[in-house]
N, C-alpha and C. Protein backbone atom coordinates (compact mmCIF):
# COMPACT_ATOMS: atom_id res chain seq x y z
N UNK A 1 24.21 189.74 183.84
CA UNK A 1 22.95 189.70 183.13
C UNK A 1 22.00 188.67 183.74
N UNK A 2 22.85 187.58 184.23
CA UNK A 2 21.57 186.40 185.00
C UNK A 2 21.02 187.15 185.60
N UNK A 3 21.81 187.76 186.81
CA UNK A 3 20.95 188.59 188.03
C UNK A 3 19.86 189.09 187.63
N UNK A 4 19.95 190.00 186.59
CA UNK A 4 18.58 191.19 186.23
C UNK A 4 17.53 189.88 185.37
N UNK A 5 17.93 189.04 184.80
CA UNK A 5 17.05 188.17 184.53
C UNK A 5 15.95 187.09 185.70
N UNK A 6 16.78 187.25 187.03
CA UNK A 6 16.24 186.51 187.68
C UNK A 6 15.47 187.54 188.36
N UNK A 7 16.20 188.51 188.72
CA UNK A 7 14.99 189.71 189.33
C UNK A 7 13.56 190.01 188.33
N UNK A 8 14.26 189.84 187.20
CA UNK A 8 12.99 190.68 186.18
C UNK A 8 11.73 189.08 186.94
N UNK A 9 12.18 187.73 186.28
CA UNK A 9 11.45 186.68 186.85
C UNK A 9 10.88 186.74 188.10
N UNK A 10 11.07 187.27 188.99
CA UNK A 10 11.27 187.60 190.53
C UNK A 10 10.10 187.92 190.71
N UNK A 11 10.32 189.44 189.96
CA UNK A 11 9.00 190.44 190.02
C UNK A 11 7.84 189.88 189.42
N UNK A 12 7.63 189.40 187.79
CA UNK A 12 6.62 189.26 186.92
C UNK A 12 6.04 188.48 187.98
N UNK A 13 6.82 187.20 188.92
CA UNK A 13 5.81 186.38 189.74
C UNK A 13 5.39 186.49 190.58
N UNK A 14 5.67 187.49 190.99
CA UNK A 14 5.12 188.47 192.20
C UNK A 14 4.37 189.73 192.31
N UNK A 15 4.06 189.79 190.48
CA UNK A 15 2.61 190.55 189.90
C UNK A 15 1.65 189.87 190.28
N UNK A 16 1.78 188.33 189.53
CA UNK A 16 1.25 187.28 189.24
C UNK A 16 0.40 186.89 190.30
N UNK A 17 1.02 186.52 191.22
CA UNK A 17 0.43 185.97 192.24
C UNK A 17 -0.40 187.11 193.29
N UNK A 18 0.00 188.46 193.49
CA UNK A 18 -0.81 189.94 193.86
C UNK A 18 -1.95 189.89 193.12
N UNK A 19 -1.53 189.56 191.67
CA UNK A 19 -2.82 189.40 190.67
C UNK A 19 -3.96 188.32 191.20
N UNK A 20 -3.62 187.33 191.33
CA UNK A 20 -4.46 186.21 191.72
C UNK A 20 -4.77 186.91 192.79
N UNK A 21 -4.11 186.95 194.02
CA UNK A 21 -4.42 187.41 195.24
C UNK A 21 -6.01 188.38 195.17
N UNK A 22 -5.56 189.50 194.74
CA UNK A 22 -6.78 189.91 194.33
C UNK A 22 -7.99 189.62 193.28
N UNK A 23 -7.80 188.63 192.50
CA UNK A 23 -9.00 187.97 191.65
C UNK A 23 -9.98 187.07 192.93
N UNK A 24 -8.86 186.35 193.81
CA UNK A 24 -9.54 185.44 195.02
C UNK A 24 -10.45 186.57 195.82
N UNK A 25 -9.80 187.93 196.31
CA UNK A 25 -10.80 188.84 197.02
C UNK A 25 -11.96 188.91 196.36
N UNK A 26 -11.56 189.38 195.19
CA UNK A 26 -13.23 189.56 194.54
C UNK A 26 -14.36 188.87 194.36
N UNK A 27 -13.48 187.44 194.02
CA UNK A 27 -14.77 186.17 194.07
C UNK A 27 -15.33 185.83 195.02
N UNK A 28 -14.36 186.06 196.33
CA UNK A 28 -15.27 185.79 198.03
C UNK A 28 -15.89 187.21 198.37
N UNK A 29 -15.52 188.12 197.71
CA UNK A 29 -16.48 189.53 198.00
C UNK A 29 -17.62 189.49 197.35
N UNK A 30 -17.61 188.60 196.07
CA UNK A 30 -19.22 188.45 195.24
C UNK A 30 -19.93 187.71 195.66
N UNK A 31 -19.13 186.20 196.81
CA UNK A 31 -19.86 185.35 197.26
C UNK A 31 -20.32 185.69 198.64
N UNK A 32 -19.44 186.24 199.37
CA UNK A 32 -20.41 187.02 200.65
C UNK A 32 -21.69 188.27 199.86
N UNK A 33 -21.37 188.54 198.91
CA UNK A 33 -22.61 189.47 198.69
C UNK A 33 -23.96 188.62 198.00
N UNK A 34 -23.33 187.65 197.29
CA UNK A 34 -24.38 186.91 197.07
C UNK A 34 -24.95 185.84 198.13
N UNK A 35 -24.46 185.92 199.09
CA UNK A 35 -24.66 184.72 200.07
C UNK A 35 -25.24 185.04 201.18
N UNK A 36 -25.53 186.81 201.30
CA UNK A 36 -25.96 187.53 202.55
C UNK A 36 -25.06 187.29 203.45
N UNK A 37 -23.56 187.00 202.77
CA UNK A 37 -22.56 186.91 204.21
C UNK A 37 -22.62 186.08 205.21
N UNK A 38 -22.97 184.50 204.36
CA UNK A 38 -23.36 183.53 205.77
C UNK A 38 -22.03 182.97 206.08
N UNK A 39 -21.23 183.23 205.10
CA UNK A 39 -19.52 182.57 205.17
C UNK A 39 -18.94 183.74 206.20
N UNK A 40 -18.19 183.63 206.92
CA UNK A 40 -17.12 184.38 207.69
C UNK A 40 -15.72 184.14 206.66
N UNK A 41 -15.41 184.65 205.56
CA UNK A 41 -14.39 184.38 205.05
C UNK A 41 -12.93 184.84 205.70
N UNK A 42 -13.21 185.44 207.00
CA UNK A 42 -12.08 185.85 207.62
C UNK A 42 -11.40 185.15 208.10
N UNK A 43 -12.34 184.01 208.16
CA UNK A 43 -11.45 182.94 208.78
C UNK A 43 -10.92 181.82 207.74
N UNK A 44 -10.27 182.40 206.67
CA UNK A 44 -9.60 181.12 205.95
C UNK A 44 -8.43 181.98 205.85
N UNK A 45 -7.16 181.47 205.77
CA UNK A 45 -6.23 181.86 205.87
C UNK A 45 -5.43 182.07 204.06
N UNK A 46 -5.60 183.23 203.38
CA UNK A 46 -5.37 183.38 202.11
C UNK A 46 -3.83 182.79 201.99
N UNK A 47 -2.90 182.92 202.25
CA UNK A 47 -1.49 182.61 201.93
C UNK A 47 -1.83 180.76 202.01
N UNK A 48 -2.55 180.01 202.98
CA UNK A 48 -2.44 179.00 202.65
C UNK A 48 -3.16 178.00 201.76
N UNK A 49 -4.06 179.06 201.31
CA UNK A 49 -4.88 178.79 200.50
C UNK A 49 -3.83 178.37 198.88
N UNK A 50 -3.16 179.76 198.61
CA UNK A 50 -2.57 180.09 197.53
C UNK A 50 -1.58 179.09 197.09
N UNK A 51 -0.99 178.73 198.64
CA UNK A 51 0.02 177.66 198.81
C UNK A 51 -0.31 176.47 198.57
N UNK A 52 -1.43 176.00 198.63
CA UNK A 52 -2.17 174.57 197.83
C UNK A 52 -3.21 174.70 196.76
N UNK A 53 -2.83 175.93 196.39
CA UNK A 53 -3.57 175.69 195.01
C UNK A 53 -5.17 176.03 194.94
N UNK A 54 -5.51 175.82 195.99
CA UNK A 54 -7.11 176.04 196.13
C UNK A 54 -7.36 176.70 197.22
């Protein structure tokens, strides 16, 4: 029963964070559209972003 408890945990945090993942796209997709795209957001690296929090 641990097992399926740690998988079920596994997954929910790995909604979680897909979830965020995509809340972050959208806010730099509203800010290149509001910004006329002066940011190159291609160049920030999302995983290390996520990884410190900001």
């Amino acid at each position: 029963m641990k097992n399926l408890e740690l998988i079920n945990i596994l997954t929910a945090g790995r909604a979680l964070e897909n979830d965020l993942k995509e809340k972050i796209r959208k806010i730099i997709a509203n800010i290149n559209k509001l910004s006329g795209n002066i940011i190159n957001f291609e160049d920030f690296d999302m995983e290390e972003i996520l990884a410190w929090g900001y």
